[in-house]
Protein backbone atom coordinates (compact mmCIF):
# COMPACT_ATOMS: atom_id res chain seq x y z
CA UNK A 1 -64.98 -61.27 51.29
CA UNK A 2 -67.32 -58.31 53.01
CA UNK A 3 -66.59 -54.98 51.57
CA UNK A 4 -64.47 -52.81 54.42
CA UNK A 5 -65.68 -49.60 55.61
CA UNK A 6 -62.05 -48.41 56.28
CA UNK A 7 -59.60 -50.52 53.91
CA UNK A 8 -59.11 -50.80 50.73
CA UNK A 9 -57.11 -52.10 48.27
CA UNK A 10 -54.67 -53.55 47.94
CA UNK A 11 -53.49 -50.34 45.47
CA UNK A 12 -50.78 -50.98 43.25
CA UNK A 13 -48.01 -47.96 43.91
CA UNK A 14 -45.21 -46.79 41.87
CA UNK A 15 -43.12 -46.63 45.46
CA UNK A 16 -44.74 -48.67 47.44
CA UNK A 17 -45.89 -52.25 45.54
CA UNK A 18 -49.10 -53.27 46.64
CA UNK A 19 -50.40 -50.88 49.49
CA UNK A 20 -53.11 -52.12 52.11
CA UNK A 21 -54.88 -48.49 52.24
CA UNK A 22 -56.43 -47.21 55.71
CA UNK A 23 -59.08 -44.63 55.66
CA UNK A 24 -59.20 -43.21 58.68
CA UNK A 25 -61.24 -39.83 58.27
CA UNK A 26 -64.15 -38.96 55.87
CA UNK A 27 -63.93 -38.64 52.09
CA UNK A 28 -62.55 -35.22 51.35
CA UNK A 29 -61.65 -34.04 54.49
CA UNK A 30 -58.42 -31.82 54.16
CA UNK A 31 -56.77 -28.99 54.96
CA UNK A 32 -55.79 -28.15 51.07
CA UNK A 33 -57.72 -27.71 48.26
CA UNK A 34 -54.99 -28.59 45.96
CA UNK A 35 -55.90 -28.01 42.63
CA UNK A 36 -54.20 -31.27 41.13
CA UNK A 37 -56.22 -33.66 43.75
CA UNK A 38 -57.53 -36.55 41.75
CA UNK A 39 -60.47 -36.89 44.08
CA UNK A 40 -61.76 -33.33 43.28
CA UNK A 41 -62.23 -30.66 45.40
CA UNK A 42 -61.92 -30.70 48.93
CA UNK A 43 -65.67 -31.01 50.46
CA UNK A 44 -65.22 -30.57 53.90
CA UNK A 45 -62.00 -28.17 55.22
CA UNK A 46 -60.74 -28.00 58.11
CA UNK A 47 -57.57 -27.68 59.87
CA UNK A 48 -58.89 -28.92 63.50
CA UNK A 49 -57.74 -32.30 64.39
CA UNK A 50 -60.37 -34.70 65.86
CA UNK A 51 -61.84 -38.78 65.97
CA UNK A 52 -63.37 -38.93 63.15
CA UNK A 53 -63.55 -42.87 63.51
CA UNK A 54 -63.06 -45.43 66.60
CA UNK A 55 -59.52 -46.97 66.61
CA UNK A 56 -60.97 -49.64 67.92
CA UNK A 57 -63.36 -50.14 64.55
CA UNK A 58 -60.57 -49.61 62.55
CA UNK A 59 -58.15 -52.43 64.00
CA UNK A 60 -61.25 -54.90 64.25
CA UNK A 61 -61.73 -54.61 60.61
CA UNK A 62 -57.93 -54.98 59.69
CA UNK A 63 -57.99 -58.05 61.99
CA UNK A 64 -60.85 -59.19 60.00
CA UNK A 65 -59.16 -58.40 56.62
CA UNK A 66 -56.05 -60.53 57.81
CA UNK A 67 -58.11 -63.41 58.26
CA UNK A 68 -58.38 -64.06 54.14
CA UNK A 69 -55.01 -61.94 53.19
CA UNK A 70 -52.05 -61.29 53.40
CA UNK A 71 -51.63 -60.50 49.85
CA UNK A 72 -49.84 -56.58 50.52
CA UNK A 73 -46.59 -55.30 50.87
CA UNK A 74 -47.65 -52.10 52.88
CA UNK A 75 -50.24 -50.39 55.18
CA UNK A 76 -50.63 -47.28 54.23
CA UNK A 77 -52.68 -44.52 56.21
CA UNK A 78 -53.23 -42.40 53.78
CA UNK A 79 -57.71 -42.17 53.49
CA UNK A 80 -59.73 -39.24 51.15
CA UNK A 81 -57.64 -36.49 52.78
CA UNK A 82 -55.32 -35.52 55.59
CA UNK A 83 -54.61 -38.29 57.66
CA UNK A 84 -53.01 -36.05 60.32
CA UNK A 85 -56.11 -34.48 61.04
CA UNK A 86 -56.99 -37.67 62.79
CA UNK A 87 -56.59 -37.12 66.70
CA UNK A 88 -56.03 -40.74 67.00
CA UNK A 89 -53.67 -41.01 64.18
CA UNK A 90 -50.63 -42.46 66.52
CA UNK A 91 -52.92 -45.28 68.37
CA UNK A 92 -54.20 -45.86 65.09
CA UNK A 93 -49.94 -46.49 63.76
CA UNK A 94 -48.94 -48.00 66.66
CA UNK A 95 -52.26 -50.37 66.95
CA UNK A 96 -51.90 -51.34 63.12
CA UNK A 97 -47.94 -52.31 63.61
CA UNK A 98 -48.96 -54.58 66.41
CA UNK A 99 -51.43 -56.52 63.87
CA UNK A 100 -48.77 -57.27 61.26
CA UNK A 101 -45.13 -57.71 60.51
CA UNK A 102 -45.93 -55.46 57.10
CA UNK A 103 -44.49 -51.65 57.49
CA UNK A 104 -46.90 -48.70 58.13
CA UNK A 105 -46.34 -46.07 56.09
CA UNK A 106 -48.06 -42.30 56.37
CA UNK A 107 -48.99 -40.35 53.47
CA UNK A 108 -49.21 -36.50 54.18
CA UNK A 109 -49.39 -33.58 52.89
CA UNK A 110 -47.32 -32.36 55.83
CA UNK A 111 -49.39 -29.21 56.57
CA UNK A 112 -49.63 -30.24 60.30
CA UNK A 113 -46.15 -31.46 61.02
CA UNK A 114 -45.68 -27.82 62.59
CA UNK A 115 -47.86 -29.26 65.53
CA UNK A 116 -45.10 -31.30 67.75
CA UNK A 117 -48.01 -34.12 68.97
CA UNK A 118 -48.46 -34.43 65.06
CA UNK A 119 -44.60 -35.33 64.45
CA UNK A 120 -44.69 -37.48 67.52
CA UNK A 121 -47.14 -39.70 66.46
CA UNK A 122 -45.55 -39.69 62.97
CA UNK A 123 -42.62 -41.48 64.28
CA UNK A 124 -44.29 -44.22 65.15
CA UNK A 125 -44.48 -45.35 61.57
CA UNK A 126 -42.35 -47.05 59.55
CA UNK A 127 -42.21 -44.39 56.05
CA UNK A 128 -43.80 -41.27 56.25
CA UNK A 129 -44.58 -39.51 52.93
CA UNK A 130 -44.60 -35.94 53.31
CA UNK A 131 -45.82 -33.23 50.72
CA UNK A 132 -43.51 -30.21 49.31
CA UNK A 133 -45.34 -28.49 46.81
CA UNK A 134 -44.06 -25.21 47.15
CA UNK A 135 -41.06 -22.99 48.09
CA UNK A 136 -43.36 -20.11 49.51
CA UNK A 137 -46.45 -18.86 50.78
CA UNK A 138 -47.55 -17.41 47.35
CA UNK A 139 -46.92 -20.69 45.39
CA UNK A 140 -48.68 -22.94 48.23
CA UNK A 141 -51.58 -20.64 47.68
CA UNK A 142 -51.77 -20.93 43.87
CA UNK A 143 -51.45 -25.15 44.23
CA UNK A 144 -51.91 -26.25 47.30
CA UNK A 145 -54.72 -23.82 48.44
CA UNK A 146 -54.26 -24.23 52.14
CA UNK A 147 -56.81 -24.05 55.37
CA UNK A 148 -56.45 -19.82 55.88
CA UNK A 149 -54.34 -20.05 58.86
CA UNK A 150 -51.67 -22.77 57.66
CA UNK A 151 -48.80 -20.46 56.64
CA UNK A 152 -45.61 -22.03 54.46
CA UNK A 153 -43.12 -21.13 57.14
CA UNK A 154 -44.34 -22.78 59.83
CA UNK A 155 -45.04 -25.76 57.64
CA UNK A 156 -41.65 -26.04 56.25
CA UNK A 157 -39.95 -25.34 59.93
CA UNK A 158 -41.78 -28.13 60.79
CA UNK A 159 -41.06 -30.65 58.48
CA UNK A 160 -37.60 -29.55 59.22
CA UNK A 161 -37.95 -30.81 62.54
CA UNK A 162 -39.33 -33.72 61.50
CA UNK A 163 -36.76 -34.68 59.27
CA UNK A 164 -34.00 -34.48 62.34
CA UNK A 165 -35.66 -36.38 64.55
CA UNK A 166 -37.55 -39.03 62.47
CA UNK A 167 -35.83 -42.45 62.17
CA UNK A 168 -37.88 -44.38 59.65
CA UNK A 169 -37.88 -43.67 55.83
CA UNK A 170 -38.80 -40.15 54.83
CA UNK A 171 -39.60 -40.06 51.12
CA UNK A 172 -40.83 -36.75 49.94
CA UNK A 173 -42.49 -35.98 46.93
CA UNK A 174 -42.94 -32.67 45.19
CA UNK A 175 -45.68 -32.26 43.24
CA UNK A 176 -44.89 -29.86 39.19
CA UNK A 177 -47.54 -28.25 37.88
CA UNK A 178 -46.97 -26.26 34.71
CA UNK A 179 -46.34 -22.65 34.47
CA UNK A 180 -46.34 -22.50 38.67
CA UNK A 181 -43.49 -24.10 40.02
CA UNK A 182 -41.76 -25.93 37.61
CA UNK A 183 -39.44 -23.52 35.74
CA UNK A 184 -35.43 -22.82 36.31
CA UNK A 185 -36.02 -20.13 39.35
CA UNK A 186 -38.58 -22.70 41.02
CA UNK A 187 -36.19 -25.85 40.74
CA UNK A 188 -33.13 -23.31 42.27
CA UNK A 189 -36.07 -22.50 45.04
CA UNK A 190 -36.71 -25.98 45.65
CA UNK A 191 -33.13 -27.12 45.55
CA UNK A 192 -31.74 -24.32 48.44
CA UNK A 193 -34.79 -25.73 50.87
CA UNK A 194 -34.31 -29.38 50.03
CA UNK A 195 -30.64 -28.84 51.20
CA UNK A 196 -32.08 -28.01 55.08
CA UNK A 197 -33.64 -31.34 54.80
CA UNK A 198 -32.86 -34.92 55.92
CA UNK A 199 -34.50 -37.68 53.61
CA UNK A 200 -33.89 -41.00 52.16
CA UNK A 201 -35.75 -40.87 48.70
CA UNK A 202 -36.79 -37.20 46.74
CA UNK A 203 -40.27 -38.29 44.31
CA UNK A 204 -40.92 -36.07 41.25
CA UNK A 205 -44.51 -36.22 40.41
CA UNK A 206 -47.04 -34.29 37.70
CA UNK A 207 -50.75 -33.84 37.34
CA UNK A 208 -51.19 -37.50 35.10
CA UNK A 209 -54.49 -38.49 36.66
CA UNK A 210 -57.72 -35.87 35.93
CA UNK A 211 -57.36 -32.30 37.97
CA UNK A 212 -59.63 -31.15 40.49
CA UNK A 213 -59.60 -27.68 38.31
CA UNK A 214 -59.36 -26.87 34.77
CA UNK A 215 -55.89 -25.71 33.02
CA UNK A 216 -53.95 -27.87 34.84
CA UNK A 217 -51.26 -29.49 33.02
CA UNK A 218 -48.86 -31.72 33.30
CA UNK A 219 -44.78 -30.53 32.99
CA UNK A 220 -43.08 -31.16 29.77
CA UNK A 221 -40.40 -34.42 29.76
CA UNK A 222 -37.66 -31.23 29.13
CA UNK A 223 -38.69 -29.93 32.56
CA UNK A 224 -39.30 -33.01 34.39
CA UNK A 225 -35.69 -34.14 33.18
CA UNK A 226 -33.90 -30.99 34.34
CA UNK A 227 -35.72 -31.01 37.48
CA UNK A 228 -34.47 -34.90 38.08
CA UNK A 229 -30.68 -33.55 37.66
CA UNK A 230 -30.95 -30.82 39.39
CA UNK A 231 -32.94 -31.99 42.53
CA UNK A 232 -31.57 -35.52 42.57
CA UNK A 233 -35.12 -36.60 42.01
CA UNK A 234 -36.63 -39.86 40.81
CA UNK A 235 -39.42 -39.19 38.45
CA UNK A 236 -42.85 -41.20 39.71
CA UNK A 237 -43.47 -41.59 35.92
CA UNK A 238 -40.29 -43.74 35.69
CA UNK A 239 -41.44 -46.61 38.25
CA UNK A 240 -43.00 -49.16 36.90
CA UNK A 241 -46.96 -49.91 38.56
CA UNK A 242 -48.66 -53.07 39.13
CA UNK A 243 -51.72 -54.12 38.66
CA UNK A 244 -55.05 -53.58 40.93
CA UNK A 245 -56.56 -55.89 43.10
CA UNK A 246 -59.87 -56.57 45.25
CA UNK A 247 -61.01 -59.41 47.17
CA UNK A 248 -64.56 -58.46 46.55
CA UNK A 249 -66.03 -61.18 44.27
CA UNK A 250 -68.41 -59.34 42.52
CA UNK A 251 -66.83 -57.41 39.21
CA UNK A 252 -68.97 -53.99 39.11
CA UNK A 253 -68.59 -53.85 42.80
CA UNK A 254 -65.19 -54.36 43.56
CA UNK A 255 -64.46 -51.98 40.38
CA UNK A 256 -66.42 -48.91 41.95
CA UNK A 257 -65.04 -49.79 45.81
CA UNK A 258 -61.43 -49.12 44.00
CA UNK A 259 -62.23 -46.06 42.23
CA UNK A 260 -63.97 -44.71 45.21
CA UNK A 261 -60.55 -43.88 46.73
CA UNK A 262 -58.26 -44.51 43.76
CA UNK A 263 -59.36 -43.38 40.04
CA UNK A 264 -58.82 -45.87 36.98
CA UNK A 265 -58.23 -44.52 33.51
CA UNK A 266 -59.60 -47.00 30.85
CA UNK A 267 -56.11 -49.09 30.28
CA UNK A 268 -56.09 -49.54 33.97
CA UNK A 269 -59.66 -50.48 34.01
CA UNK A 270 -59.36 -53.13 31.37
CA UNK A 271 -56.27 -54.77 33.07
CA UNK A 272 -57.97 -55.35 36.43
CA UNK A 273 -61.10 -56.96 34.18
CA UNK A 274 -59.16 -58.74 31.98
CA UNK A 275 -57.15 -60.05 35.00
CA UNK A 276 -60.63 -60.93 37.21
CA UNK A 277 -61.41 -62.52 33.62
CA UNK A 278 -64.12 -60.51 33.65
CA UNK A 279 -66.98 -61.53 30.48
CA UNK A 280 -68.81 -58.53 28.62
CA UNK A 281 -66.32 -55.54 29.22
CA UNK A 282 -67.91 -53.60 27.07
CA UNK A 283 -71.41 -53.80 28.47
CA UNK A 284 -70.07 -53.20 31.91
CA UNK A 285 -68.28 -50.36 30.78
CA UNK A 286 -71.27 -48.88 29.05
CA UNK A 287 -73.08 -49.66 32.44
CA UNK A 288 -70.00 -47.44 34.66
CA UNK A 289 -70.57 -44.65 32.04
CA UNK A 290 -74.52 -44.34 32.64
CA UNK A 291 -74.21 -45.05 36.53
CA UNK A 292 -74.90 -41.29 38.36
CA UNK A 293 -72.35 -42.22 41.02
CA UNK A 294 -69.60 -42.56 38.63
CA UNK A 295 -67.92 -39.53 37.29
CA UNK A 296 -66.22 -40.43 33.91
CA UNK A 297 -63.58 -37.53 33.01
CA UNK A 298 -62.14 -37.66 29.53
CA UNK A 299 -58.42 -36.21 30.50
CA UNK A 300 -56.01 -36.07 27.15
CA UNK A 301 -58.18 -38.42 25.08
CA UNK A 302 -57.98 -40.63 28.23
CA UNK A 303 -61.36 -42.09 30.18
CA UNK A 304 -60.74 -41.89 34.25
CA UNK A 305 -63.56 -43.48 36.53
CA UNK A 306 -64.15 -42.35 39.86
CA UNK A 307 -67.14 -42.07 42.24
CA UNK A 308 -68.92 -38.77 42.14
């Protein structure tokens, strides 16, 4: 199979099974900087929504993919960045649904849901995945280092209004970093906003994969647990994953077209291998950790790949 510009995957997901991902905007494009983001710092921000690619060149390659697979449980638009910075983001849903029987899902880090043509074309999908990383400006600004004119309060209004008139499945997941937002005054924070809010699933998640900055750490299993019971929560680290795939034949390749958009830590890395039955780890291995395109972070006494 060719290697896809704009798909990739399928990604195995703690809530989702195996996602079908759609990049539909450039890698790093965003209107946070969040300081957790396995992909690294943002490299281009922005907080003006445009085309970045042709619906049209999207759908033609997902036909193309559909021609060898099925093997996916989900689409997910979800790219390098913000997906809702894509003008086209709701012919993009709509044109995908029309292509397969599979739901659409929307990852976002719900900065742009105060826009109304934003939440419109989110209800076109089937799940939307919004962000809630903070409870206030101050806080957003410490993790999720917004675009300069995004401000909390219109974010949060918005998602509000999202929440009332969306009729798919809204999971949201909040994102504890320790020492910022995950202590007893945070949770209370988090728990008197969540209340406003109409969802079907609340996702707990910490800083497991490598940090776009130093001194970010993940919360303790004390904190995560109280912040389960007292949010209602289900812990991300709790769900079991599966294992990754790629239709692209050759080994090295289809390794650095996954960690290109998702990062592998070594276990991860040797399961895919070992599953391809993939001869000579080791040298290939060796051969990831001299390539110049591939960062190797060593995270805990953990190796993550991903491309520079």
């Amino acid at each position: 199979m060719k290697k896809f510009r704009y798909i990739f995957g399928p990604i195995p997901s703690r809530r989702l099974g195996r996602s079908l991902g759609i990049s539909p905007l450039p890698k790093k494009t965003c209107n946070y900087s969040c300081i957790y983001c396995q992909l690294g710092r943002t490299d281009r921000m922005t907080n003006k929504r445009q085309e970045f690619y042709k619906t049209e060149d999207i759908l033609k390659e997902f036909k193309e993919y559909l021609k060898d697979s099925d093997k996916f449980d989900i689409v997910t638009v979800v790219g390098e960045g913000e997906p809702t910075l894509c003008s086209n983001l709701g012919e993009l849903i709509c044109g995908l649904k029309e292509m397969t029987d599979k739901p659409v899902a929307v990852i976002t880090n719900g900065a742009l849901l105060s826009d109304p043509q934003v939440r419109e074309e989110l209800c076109h999908a089937d799940m939307v995945l919004p962000s809630l990383d903070a409870y206030n400006q101050d806080i957003a600004k410490k993790i999720d280092r917004p675009y300069g004119t995004i401000r909390f309060e219109e974010e949060f209004l918005g998602l509000k209004k999202f929440c009332s008139m969306y009729q798919g499945e809204l999971w949201l997941e909040i994102m504890l970093v320790d020492g910022i937002n995950d202590d007893e005054e945070s949770i209370a924070q988090f728990k008197k906003l969540l209340k406003e809010l109409k969802y079907d699933r609340l996702y707990l998640n910490t800083p497991v994969r490598p940090p776009a900055e130093e001194g970010v750490n993940v919360v303790s299993d004390e904190r995560m647990e109280y912040a389960v019971k007292e949010l209602g929560g289900i812990s991300i680290e709790m769900l079991s994953s599966g294992s990754f795939f790629s239709e692209i034949e050759d080994d090295y390749e289809a390794v650095k077209s996954i960690i290109g958009r998702h990062p592998m830590n070594q276990f991860e890395l040797n399961g895919f291998l070992d599953s391809r039955g993939t001869a000579n780890k080791e040298e290939m291995i060796e051969k990831m950790k001299q390539d110049e395109e591939i960062a190797v972070i060593d995270y805990k006494g953990i190796l993550t790949f991903r491309l520079r």
